[in-house]
N, C-alpha and C. Protein backbone atom coordinates (compact mmCIF):
# COMPACT_ATOMS: atom_id res chain seq x y z
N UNK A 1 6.68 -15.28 4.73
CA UNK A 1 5.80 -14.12 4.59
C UNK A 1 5.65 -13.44 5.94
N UNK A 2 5.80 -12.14 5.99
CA UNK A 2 5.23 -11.31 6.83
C UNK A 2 4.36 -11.87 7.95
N UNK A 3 3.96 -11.62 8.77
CA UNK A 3 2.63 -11.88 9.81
C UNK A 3 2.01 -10.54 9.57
N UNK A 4 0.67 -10.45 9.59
CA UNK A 4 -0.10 -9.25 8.91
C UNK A 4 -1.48 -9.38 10.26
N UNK A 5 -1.81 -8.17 10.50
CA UNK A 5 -2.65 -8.13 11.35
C UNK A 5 -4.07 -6.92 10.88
N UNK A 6 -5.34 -7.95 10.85
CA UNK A 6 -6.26 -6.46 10.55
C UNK A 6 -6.70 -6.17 11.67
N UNK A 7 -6.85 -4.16 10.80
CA UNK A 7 -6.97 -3.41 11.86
C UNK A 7 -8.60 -2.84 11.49
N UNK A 8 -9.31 -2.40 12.70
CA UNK A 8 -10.28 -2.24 12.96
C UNK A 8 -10.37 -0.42 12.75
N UNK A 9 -11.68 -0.13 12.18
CA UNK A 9 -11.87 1.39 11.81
C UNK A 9 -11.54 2.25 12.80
N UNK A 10 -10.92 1.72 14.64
CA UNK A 10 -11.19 2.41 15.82
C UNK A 10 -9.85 2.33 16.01
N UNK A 11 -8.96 1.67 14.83
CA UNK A 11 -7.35 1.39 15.23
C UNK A 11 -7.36 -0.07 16.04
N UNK A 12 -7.77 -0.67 16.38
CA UNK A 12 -8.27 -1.94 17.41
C UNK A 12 -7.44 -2.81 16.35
N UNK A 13 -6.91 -3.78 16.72
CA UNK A 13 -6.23 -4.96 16.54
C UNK A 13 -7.37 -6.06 16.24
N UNK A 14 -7.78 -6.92 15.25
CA UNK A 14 -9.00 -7.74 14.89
C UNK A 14 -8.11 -9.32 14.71
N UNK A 15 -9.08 -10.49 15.14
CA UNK A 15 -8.24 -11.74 14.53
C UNK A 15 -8.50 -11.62 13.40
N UNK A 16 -7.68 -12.80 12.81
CA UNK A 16 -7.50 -13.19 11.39
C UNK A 16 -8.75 -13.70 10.34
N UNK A 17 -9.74 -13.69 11.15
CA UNK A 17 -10.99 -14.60 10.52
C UNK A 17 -12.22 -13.00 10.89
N UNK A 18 -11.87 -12.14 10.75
CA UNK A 18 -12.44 -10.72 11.07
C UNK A 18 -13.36 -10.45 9.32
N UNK A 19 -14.42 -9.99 9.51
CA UNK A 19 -14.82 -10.15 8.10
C UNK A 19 -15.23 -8.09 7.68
N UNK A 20 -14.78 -7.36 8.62
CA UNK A 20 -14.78 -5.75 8.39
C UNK A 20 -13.47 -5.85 8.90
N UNK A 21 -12.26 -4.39 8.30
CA UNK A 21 -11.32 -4.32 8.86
C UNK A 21 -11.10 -3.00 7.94
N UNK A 22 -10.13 -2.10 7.86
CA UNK A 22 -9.91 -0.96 7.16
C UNK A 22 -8.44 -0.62 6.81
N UNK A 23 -7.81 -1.38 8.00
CA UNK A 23 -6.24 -1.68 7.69
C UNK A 23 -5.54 -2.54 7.57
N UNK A 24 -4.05 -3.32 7.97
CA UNK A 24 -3.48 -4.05 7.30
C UNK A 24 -1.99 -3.61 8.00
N UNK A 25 -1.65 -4.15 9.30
CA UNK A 25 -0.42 -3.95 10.23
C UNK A 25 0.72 -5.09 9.96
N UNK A 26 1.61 -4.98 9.37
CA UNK A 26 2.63 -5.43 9.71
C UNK A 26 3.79 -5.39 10.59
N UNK A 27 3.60 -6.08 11.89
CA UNK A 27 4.34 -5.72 12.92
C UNK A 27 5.88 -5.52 13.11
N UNK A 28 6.45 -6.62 12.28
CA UNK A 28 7.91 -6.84 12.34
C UNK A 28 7.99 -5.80 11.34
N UNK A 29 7.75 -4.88 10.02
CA UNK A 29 8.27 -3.96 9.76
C UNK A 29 7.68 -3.03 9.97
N UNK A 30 6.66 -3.19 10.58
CA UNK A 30 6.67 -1.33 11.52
C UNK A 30 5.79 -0.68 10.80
N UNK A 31 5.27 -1.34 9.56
CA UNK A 31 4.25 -0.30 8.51
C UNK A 31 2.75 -0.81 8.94
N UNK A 32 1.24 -0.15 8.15
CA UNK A 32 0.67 0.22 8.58
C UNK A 32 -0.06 0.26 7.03
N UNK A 33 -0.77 -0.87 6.85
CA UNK A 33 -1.61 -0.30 5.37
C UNK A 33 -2.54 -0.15 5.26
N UNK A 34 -3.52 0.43 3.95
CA UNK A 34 -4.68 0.57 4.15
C UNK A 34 -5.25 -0.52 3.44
N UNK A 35 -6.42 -1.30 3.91
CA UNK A 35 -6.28 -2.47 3.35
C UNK A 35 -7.15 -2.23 1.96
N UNK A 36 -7.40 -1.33 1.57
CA UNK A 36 -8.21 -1.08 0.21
C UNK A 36 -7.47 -0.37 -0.23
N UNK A 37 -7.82 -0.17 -1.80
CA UNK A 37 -7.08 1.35 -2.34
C UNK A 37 -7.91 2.45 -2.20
N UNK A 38 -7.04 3.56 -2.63
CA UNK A 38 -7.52 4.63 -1.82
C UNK A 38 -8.25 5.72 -2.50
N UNK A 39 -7.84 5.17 -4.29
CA UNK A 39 -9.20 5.59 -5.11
C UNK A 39 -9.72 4.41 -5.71
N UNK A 40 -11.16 4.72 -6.24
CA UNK A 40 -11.72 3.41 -7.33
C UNK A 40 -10.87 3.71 -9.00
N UNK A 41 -10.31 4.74 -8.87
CA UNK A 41 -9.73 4.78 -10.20
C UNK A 41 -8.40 4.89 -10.23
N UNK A 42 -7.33 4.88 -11.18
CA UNK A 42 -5.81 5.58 -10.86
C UNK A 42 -5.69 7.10 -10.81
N UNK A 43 -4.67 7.32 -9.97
CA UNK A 43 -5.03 8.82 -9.96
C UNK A 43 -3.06 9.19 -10.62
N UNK A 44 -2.74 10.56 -10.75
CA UNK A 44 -1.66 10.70 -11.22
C UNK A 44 -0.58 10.90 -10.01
N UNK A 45 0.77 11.41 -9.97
CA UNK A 45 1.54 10.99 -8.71
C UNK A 45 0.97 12.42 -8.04
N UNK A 46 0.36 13.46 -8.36
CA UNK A 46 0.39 14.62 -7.08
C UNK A 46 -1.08 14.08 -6.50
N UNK A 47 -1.93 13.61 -7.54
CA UNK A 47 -3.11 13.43 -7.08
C UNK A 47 -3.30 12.06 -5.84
N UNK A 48 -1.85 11.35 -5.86
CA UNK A 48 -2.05 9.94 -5.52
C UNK A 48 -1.46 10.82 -4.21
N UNK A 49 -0.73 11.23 -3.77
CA UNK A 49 0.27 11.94 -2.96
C UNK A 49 -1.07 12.76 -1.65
N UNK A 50 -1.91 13.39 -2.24
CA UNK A 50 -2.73 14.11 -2.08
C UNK A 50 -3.98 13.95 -1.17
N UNK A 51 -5.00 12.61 -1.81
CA UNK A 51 -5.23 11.77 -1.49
C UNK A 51 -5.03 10.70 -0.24
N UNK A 52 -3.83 10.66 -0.35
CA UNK A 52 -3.31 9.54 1.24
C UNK A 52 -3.24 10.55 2.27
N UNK A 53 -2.23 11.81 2.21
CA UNK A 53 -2.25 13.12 2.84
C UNK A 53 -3.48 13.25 3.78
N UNK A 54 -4.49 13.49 2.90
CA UNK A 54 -5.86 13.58 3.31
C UNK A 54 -6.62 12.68 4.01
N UNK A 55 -5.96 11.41 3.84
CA UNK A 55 -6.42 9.84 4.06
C UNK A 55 -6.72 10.17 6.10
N UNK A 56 -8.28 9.73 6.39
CA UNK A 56 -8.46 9.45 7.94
C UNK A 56 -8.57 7.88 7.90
N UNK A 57 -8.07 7.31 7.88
CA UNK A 57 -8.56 5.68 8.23
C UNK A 57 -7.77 5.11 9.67
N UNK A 58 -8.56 4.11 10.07
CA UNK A 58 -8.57 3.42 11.31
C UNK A 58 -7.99 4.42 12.45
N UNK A 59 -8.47 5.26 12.90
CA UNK A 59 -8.55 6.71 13.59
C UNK A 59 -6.88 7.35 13.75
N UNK A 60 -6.07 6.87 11.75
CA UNK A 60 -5.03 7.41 12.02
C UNK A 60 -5.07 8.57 10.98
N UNK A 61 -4.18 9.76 10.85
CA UNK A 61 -4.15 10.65 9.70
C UNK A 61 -2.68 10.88 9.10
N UNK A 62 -1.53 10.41 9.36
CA UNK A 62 -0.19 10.18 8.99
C UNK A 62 -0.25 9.15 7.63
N UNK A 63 -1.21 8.82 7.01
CA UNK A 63 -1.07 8.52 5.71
C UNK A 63 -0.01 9.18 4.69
N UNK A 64 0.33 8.30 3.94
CA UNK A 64 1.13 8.53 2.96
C UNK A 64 1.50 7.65 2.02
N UNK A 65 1.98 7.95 0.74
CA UNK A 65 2.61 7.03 -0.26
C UNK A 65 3.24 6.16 0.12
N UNK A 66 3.78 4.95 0.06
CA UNK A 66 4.56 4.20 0.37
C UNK A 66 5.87 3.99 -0.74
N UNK A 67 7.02 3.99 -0.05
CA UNK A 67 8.41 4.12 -0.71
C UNK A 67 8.09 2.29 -1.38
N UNK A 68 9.22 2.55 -2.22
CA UNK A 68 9.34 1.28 -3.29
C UNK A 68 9.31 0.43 -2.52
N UNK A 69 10.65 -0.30 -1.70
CA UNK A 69 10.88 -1.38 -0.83
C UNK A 69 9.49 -1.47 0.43
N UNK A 70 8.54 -0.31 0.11
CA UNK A 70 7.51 -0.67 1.50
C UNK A 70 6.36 -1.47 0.91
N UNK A 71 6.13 -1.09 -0.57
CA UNK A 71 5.32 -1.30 -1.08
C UNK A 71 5.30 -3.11 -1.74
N UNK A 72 7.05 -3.25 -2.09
CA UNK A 72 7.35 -4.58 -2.81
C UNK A 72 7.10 -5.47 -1.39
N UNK A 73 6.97 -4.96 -0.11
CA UNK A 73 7.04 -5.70 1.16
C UNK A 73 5.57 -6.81 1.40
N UNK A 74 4.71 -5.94 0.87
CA UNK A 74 3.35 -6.79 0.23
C UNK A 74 3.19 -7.44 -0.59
N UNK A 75 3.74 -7.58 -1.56
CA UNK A 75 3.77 -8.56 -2.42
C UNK A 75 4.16 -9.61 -2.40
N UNK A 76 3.27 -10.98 -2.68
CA UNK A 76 3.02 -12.09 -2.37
C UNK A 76 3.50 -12.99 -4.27
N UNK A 77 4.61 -13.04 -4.32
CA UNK A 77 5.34 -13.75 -5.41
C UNK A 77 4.81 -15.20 -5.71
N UNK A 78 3.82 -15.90 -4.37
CA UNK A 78 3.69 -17.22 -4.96
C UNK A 78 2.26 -16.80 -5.39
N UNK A 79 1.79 -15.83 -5.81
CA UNK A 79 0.24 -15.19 -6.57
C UNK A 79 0.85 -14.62 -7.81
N UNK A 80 -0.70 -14.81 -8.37
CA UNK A 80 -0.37 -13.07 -9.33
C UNK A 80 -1.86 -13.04 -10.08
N UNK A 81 -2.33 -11.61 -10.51
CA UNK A 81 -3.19 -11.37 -10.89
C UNK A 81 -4.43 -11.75 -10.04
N UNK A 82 -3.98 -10.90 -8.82
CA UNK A 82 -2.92 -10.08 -8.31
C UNK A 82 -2.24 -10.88 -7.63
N UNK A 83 -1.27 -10.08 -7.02
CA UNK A 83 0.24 -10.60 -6.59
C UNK A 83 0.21 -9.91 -5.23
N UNK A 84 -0.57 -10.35 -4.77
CA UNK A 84 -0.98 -9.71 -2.85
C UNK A 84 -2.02 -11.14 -1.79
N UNK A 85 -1.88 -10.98 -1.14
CA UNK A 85 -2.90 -12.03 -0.42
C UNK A 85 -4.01 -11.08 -0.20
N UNK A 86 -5.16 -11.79 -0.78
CA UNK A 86 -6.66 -11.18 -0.84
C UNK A 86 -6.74 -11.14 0.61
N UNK A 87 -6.65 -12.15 1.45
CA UNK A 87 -7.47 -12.19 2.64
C UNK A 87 -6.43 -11.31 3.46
N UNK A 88 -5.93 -10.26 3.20
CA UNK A 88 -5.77 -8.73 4.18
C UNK A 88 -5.72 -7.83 3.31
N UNK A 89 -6.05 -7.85 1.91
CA UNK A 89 -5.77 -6.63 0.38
C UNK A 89 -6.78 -6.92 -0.06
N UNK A 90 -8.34 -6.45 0.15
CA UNK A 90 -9.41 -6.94 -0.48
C UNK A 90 -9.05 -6.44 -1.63
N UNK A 91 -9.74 -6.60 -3.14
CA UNK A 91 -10.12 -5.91 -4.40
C UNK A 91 -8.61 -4.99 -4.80
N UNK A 92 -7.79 -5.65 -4.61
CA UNK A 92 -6.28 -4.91 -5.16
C UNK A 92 -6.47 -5.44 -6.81
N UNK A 93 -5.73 -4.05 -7.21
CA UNK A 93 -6.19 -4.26 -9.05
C UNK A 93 -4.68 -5.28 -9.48
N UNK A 94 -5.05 -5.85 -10.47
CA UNK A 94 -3.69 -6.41 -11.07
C UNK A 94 -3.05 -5.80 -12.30
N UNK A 95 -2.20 -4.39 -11.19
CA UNK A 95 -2.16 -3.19 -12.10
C UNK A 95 -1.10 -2.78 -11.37
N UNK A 96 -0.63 -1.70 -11.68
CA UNK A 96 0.61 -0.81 -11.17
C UNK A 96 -0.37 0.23 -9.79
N UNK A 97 0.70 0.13 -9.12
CA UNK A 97 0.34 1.05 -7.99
C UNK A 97 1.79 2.46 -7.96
N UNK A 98 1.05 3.34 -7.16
CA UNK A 98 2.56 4.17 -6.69
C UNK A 98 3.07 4.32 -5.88
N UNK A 99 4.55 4.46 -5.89
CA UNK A 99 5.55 4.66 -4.69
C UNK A 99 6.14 6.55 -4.46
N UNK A 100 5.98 6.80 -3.71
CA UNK A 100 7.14 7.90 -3.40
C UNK A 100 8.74 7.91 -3.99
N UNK A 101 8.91 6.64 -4.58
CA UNK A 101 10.38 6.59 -4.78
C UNK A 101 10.84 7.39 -5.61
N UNK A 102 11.32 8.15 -6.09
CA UNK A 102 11.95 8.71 -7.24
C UNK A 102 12.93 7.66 -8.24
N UNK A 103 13.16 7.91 -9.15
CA UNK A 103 14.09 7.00 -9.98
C UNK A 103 15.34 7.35 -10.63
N UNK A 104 16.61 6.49 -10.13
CA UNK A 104 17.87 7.41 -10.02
C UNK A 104 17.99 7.84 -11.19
N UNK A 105 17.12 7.93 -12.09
CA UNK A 105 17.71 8.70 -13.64
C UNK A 105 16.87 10.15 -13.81
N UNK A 106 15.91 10.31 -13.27
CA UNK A 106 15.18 11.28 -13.11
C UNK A 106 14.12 11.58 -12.07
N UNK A 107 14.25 13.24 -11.44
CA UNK A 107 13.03 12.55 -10.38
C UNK A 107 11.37 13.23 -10.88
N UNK A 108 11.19 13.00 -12.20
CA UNK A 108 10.23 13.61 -12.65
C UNK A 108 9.54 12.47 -12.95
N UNK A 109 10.09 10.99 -12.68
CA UNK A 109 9.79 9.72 -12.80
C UNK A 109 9.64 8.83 -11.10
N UNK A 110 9.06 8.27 -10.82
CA UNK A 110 8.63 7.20 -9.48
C UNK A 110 8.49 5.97 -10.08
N UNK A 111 8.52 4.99 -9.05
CA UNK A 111 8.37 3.68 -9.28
C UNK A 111 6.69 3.50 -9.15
N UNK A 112 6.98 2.83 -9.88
CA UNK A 112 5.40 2.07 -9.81
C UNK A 112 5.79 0.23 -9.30
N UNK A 113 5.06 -0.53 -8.20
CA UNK A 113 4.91 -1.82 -8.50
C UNK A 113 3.50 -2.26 -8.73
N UNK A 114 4.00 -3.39 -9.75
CA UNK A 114 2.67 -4.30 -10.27
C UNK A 114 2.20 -5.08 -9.21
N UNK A 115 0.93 -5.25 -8.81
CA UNK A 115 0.40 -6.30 -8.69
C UNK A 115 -0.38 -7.27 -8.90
N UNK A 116 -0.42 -7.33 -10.27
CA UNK A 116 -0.38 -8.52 -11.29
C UNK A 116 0.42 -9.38 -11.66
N UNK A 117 1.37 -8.52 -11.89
CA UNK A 117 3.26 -10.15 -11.84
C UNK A 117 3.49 -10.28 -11.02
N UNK A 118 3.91 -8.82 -9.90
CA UNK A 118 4.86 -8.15 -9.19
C UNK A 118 5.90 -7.96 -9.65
N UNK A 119 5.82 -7.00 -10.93
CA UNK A 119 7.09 -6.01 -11.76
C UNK A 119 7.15 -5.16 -10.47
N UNK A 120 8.56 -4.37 -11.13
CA UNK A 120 8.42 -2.57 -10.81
C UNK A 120 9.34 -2.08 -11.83
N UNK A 121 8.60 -0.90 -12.31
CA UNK A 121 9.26 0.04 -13.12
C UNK A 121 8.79 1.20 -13.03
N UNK A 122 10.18 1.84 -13.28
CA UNK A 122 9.93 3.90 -13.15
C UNK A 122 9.06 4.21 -14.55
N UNK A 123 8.05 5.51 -14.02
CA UNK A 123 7.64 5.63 -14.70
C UNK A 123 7.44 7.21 -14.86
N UNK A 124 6.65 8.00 -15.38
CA UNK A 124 6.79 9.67 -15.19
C UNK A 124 5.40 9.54 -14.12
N UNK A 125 5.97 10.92 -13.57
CA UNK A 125 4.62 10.96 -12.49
C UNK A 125 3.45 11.95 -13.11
N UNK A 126 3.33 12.01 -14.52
CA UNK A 126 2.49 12.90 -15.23
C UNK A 126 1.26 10.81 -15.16
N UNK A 127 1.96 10.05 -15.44
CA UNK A 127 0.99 8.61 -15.65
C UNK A 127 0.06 8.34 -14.85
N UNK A 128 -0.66 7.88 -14.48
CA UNK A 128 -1.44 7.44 -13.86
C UNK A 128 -1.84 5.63 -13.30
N UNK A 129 -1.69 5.13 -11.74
CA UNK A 129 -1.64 4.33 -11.60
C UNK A 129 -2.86 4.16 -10.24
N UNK A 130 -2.73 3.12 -9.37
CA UNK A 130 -3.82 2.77 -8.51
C UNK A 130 -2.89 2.79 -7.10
N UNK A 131 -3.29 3.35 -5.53
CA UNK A 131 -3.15 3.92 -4.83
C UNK A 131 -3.22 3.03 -3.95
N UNK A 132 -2.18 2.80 -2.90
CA UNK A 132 -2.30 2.31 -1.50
C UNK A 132 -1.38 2.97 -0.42
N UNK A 133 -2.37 2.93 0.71
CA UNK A 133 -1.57 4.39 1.49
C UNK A 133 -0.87 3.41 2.83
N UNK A 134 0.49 4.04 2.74
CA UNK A 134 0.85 3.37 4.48
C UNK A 134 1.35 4.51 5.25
N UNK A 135 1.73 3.95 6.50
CA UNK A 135 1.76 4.47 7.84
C UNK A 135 2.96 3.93 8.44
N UNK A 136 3.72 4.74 9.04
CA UNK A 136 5.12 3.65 9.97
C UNK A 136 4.26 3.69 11.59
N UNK A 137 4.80 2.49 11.92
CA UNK A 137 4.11 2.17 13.41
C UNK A 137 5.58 2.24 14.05
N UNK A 138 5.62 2.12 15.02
CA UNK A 138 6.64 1.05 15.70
C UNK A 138 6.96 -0.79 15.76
N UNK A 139 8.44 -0.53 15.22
CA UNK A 139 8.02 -2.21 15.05
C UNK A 139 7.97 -3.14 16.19
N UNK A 140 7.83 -4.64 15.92
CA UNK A 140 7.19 -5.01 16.95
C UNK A 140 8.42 -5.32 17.94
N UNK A 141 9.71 -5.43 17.36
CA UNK A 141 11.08 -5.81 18.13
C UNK A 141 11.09 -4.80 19.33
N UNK A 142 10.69 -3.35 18.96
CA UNK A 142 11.20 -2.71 19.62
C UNK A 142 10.10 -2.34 20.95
């Protein structure tokens, strides 16, 4: 698994036993999550898109959707329901989230991954699913 680091509302780097945090750094791939979702409800793909756009957390504003492979990068296969490690993903639903990905058969369709099994399947972006926003950092190799 990953090494995961929470991040503090000021961008600040927090240890592991931190009991406030707002983000969710993964160093070796360079991303940058938010450690909550980013509505209490599902929203649809422009509204989910929209939303992160807008997203100020841990004093960054480069929010955005996260592509398929960024999103499956969180997912924790020896869980499920949900299928994430609580202690850096507080209150993640065990539900479909959205990706930016498009789906090679249509791009009026995105991926969604579960994190309740940890499926993924394309779906139309008229549907509605639950929201987590990332960020690219620099990774830590470099």
């Amino acid at each position: 698994m990953e090494t995961m680091i929470k991040i503090a509302a000021n961008g600040d780097q927090l240890p592991a036993d931190a009991i406030a945090w707002d983000a969710v750094l993964l160093p070796g791939l360079g991303l940058m999550f938010s450690a909550d979702d980013i509505s209490e409800k599902e929203l649809n793909f422009a509204d989910a898109e929209a939303a992160c756009a807008s997203l100020n957390l841990a004093g960054f504003t480069d929010w955005r959707l996260p592509e398929r492979l960024e999103l499956e990068a969180i997912l924790d296969l020896t869980r499920h329901s949900p299928a994430i490690d609580p202690t850096y993903f507080r209150d993640t639903q065990s539900d479909w989230y959205w990706t930016c990905t498009p789906t090679a058969w249509s791009s009026v369709y995105a991926w969604f991954v579960s994190f309740g099994h940890g499926h993924v399947l394309g779906n139309h972006r008229d549907s509605s699913a639950f929201v987590r926003a990332v960020r690219r950092v620099a990774p830590a190799s470099q």
